[in-house]
Protein backbone atom coordinates (compact mmCIF):
# COMPACT_ATOMS: atom_id res chain seq x y z
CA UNK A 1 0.00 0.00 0.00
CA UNK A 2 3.36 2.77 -0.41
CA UNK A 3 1.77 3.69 -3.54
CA UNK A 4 -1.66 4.85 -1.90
CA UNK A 5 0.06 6.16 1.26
CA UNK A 6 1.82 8.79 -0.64
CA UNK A 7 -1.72 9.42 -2.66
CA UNK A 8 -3.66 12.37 -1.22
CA UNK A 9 -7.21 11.63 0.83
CA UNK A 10 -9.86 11.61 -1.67
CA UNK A 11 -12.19 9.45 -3.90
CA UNK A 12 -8.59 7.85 -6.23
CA UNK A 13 -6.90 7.33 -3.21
CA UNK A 14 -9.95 4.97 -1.64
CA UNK A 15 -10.88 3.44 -4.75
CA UNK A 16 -7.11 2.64 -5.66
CA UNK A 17 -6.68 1.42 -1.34
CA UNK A 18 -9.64 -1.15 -1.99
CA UNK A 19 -8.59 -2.28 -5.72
CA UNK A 20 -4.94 -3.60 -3.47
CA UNK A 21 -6.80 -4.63 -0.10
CA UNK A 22 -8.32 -7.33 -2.81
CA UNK A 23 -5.11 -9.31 -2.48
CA UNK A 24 -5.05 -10.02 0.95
CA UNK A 25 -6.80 -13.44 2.11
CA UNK A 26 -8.81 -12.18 4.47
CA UNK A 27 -11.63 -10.38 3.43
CA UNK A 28 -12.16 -8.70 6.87
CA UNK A 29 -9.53 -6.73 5.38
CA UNK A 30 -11.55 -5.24 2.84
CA UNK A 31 -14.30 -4.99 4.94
CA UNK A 32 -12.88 -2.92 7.74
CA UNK A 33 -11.12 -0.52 5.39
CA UNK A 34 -14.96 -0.01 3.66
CA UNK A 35 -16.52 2.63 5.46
CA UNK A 36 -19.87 4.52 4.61
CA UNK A 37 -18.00 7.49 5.51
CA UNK A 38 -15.50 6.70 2.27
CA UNK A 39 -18.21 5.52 0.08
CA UNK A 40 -20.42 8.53 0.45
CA UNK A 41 -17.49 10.56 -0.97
CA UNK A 42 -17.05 8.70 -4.14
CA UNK A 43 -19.41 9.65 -7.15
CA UNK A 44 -21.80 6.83 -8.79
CA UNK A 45 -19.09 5.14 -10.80
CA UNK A 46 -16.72 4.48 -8.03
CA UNK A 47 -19.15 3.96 -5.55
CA UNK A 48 -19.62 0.79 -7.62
CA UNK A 49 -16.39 -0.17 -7.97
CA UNK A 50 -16.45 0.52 -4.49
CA UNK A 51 -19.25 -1.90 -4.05
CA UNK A 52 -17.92 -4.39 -6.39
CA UNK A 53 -15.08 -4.81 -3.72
CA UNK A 54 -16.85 -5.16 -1.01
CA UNK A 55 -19.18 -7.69 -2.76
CA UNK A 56 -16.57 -10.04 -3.80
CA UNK A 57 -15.10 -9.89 -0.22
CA UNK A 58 -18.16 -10.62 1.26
CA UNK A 59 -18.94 -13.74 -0.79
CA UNK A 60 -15.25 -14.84 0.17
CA UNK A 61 -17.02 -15.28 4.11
CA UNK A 62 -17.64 -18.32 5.52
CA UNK A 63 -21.60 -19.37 4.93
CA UNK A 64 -21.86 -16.15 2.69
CA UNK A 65 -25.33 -15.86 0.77
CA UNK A 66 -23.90 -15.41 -2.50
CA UNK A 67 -26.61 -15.57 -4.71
CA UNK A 68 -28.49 -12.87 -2.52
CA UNK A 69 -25.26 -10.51 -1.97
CA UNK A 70 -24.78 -11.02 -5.94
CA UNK A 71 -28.28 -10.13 -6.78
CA UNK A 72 -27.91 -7.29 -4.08
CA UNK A 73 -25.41 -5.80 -6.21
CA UNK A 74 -26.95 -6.03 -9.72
CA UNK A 75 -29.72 -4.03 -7.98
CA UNK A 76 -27.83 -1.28 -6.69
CA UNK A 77 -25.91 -0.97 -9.65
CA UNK A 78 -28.01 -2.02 -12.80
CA UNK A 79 -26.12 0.42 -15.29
CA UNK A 80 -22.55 -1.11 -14.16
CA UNK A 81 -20.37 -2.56 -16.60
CA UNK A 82 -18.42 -3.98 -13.68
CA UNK A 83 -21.36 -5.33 -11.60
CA UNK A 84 -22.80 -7.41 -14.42
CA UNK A 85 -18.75 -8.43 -14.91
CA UNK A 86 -18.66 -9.78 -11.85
CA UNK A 87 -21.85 -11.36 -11.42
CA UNK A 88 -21.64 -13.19 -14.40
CA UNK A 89 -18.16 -14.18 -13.24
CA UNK A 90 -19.90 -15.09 -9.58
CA UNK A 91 -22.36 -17.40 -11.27
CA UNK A 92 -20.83 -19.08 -14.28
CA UNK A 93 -20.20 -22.24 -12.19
CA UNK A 94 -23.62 -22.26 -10.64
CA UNK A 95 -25.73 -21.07 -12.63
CA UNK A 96 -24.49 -20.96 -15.93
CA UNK A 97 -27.91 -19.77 -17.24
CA UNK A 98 -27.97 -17.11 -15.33
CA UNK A 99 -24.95 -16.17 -16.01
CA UNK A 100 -25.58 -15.68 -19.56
CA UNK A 101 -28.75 -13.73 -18.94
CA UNK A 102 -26.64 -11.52 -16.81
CA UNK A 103 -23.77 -11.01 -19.56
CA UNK A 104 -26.20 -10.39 -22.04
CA UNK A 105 -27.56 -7.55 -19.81
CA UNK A 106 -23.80 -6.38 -19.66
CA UNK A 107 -23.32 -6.57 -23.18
CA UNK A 108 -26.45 -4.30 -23.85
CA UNK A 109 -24.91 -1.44 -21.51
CA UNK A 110 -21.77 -1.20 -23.52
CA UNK A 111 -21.42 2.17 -25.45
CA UNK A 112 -19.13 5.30 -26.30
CA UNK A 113 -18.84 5.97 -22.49
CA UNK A 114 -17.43 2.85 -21.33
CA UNK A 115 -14.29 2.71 -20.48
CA UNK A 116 -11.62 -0.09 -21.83
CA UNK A 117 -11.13 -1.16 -18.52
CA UNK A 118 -14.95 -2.18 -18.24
CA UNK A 119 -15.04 -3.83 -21.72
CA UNK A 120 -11.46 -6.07 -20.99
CA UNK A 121 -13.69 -7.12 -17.31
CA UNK A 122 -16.48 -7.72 -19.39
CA UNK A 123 -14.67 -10.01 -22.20
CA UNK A 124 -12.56 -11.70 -19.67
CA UNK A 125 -16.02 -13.66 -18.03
CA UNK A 126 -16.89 -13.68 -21.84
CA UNK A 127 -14.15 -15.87 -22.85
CA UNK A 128 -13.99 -17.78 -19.50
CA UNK A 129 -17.70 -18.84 -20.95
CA UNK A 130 -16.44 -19.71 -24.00
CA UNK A 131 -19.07 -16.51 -25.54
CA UNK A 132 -16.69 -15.43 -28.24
CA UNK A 133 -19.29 -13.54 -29.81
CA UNK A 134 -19.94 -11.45 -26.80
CA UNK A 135 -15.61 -11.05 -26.90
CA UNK A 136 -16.10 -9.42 -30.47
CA UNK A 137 -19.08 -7.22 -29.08
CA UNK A 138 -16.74 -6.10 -25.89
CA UNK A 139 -13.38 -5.83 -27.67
CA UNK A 140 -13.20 -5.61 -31.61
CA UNK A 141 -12.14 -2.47 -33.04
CA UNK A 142 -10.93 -1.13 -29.19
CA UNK A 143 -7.49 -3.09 -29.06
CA UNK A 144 -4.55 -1.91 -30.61
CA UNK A 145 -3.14 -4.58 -33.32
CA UNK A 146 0.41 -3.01 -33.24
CA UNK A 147 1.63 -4.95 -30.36
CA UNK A 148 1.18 -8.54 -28.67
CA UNK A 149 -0.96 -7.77 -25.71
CA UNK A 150 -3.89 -10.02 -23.34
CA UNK A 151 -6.46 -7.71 -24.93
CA UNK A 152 -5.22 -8.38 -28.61
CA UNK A 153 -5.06 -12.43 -28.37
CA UNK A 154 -8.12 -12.73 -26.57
CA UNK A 155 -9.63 -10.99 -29.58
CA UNK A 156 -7.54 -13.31 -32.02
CA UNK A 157 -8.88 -16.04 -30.01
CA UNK A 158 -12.66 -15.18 -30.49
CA UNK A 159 -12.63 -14.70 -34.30
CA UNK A 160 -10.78 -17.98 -34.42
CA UNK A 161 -13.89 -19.42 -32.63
CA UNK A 162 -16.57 -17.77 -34.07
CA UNK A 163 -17.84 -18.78 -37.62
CA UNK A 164 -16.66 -17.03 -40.64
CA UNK A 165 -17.90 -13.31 -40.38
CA UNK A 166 -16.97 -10.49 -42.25
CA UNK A 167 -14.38 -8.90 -40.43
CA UNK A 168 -12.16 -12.50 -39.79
CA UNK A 169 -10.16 -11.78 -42.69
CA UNK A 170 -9.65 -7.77 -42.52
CA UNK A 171 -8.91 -8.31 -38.43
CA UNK A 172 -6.12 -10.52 -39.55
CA UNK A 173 -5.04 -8.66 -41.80
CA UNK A 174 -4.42 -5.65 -39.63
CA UNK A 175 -2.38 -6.89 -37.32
CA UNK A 176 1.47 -5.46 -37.35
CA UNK A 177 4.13 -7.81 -39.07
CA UNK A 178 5.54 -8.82 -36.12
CA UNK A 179 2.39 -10.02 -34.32
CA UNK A 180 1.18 -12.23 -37.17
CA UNK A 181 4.65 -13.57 -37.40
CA UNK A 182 4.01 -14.66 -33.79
CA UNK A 183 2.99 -18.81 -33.80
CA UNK A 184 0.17 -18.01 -31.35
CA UNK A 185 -1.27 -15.89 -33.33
CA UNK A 186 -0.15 -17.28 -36.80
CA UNK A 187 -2.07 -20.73 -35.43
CA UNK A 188 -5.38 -18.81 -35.03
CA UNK A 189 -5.60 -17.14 -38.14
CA UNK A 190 -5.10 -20.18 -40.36
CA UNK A 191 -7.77 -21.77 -38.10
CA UNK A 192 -9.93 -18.51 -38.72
CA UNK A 193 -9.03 -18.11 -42.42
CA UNK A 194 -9.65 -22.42 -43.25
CA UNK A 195 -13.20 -21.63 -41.18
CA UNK A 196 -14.12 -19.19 -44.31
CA UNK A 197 -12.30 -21.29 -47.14
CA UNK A 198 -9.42 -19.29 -47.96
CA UNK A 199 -7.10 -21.79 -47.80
CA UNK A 200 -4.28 -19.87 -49.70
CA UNK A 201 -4.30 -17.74 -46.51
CA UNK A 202 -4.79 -20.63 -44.15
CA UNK A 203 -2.08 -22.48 -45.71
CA UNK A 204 0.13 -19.22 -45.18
CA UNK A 205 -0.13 -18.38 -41.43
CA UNK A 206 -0.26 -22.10 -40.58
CA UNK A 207 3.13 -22.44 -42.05
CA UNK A 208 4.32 -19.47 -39.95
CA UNK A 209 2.69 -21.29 -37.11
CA UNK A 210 4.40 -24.85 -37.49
CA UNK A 211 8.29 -23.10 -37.79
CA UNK A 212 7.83 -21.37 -35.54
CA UNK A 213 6.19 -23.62 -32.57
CA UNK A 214 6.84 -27.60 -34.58
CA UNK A 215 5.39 -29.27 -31.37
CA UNK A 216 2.21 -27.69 -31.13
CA UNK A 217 0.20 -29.96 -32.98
CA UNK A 218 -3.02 -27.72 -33.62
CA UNK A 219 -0.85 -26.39 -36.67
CA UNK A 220 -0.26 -29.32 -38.26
């Protein structure tokens, strides 16, 4: 916590205190840092970040309610990015359904105003449910395809997994000389390119893929 100590007192100094408190085991840690008296200062978006936090250290208790503290959270925030992030993360191993519903919900709220941060949350619990359409929705045409990055395979990953759609090809396309040369990314866009029947360009990138990485099978 250095970094926040030397942060003056004020709404990026709590949010930023609570984001780190996250990574301590006990959740009582979180909890005893969250006062009303900090919340109250923080305007609507933080105060759900805010809440976020405290939710997922709540549902860490012993016995916790999830399901109701979950719900709880969707209802105070039902314009969050974040909370539908997370409670599609909480219940995508028990309710699956539900989970969908919720990132469906999510996916609806995305526009101009939301930030990256929200849409990489968002697509994260996306891909985790193997929704790679809802990982195009969240991500294509936000990521920067001049560098390697999380953001920029995940991406690669969906449109390798999704059927043929018109932006496969120009996606792949796009990305800088040195990331296509990359095996990881060479692998998916033969996969992507075979799924629409351009083999020419399949055969291309899957060569890249196989010199450059001979034991992964996938690009044989």
């Amino acid at each position: 916590l250095r970094f926040t100590e030397a942060l003056p007192e004020g709404p990026t100094k709590t949010i930023q205190t609570m984001i780190l408190l996250q990574r301590d085991e006990d959740p009582n840690v979180v909890l005893s840092a969250a006062t009303e008296e900090r919340r109250a200062a923080l305007d609507a978006e933080d105060q759900a970040t805010f809440d976020i936090v405290v939710c997922r250290a709540k549902c860490a208790l012993p016995k916790a309610d999830i399901e109701t503290l979950t719900t709880a959270l969707l209802d105070a925030h039902p314009g969050s990015v974040g909370a539908h992030a997370f409670a599609a993360d909480t219940f995508r191993e028990s309710n699956i359904g539900r989970a969908k519903a919720i990132l469906v919900s999510g996916l609806r709220l995305l526009d101009d105003t939301t930030t990256f941060a929200e849409r990489w949350m968002l697509a994260g619990v996306a891909r985790e449910m193997g929704q790679f359409d809802a990982v195009l929705t969240c991500l294509d045409g936000f990521v920067p395809v001049d560098q390697a990055s999380p953001p920029l395979i995940t991406l690669a990953l969906a449109f390798a997994n999704c059927g043929p759609r018109p932006r496969t090809h120009p996606f792949f396309e796009s990305l800088a000389p040195d990331v296509i040369a990359d095996p990881q990314y060479a692998r998916l866009a033969g996969t992507a390119e075979a799924a629409r029947g351009d083999l020419k360009s399949a055969e291309r990138h899957l060569r890249v893929a196989v010199e450059g990485m001979p034991d992964d099978l996938r690009s044989h």
